[in-house]
C-alpha atoms as a PDB file:
ATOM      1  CA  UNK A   1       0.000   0.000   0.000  1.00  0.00           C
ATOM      2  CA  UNK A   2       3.086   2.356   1.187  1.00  0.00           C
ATOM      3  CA  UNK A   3       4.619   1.533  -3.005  1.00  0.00           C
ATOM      4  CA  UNK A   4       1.194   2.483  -4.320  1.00  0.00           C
ATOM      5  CA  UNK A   5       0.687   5.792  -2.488  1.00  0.00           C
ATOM      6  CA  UNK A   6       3.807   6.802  -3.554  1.00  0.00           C
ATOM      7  CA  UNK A   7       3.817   5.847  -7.008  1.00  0.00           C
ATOM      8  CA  UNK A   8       0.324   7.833  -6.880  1.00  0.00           C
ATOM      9  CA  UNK A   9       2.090  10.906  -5.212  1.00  0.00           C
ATOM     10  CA  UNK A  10       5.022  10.900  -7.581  1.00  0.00           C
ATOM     11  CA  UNK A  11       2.767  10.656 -10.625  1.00  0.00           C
ATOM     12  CA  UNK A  12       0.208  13.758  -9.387  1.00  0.00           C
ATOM     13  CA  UNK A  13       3.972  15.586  -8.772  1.00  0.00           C
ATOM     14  CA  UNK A  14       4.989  14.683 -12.422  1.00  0.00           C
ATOM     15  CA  UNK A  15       1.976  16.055 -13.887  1.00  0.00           C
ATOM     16  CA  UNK A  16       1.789  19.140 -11.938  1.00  0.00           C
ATOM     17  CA  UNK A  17       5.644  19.824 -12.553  1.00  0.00           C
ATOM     18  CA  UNK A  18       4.757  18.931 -16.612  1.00  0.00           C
ATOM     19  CA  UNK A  19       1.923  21.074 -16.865  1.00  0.00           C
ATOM     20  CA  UNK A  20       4.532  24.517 -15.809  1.00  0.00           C
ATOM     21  CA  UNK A  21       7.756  23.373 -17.653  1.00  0.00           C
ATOM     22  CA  UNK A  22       4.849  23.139 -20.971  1.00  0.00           C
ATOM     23  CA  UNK A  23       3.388  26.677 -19.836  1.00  0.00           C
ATOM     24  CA  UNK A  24       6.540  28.125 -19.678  1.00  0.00           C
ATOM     25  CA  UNK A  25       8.625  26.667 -21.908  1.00  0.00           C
ATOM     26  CA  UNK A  26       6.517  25.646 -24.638  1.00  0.00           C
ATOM     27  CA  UNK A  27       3.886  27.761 -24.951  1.00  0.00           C
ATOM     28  CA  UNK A  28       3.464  30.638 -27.891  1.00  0.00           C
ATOM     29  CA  UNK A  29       1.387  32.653 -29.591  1.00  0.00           C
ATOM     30  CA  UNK A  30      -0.693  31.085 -32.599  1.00  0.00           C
ATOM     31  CA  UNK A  31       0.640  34.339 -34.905  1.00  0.00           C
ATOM     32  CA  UNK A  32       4.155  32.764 -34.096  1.00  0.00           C
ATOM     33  CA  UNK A  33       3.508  29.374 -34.339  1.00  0.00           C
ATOM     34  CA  UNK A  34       1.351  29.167 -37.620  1.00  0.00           C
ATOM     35  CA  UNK A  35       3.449  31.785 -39.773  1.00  0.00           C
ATOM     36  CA  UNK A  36       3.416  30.411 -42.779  1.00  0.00           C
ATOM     37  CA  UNK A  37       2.114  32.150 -46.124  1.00  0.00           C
ATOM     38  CA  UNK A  38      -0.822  30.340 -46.640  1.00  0.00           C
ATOM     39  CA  UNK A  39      -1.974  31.371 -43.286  1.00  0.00           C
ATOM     40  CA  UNK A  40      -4.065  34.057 -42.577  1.00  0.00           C
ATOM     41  CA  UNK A  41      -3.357  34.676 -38.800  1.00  0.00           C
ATOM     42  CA  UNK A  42      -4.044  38.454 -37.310  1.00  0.00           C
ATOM     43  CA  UNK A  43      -6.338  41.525 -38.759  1.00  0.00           C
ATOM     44  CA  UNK A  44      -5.548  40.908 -42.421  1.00  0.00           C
ATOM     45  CA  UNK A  45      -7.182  37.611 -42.234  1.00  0.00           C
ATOM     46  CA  UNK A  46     -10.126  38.724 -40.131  1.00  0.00           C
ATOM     47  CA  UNK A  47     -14.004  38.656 -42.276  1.00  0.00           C
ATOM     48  CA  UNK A  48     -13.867  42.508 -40.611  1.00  0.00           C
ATOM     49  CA  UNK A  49     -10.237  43.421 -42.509  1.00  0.00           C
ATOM     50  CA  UNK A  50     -11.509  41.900 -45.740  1.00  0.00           C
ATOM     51  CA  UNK A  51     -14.633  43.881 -46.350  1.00  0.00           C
ATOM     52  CA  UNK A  52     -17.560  40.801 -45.644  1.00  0.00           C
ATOM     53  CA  UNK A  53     -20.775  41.975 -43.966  1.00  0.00           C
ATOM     54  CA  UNK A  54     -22.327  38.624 -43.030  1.00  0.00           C
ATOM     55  CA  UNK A  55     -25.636  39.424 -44.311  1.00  0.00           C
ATOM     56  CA  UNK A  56     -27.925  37.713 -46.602  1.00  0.00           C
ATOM     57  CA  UNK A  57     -28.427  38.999 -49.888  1.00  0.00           C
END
């Protein structure tokens, strides 16, 4: 019982220690990660930069 609590703890420990190294180290902005030319990331790309209303004709 003493191995499995411990195992438990150290795995909870893991994943809490995981989820700020990812945060921190891993972690950008999607106008960063997806640059690319054939992606439209920001304002330019937006239905409001490119002139669409959204209405029914």
């Amino acid at each position: 019982m003493k191995a499995f609590l411990l195992g438990v703890a150290f795995s909870v420990g893991l994943a809490v220690l995981s989820g700020f190294a990812m945060q921190d180290l891993f972690s950008r902005p999607a106008d960063e990660t997806f640059a690319s030319p054939s992606v439209r990331v920001g304002d330019d790309g937006s239905i409001a930069a490119r002139g669409f209303s959204g209405e029914a004709r």
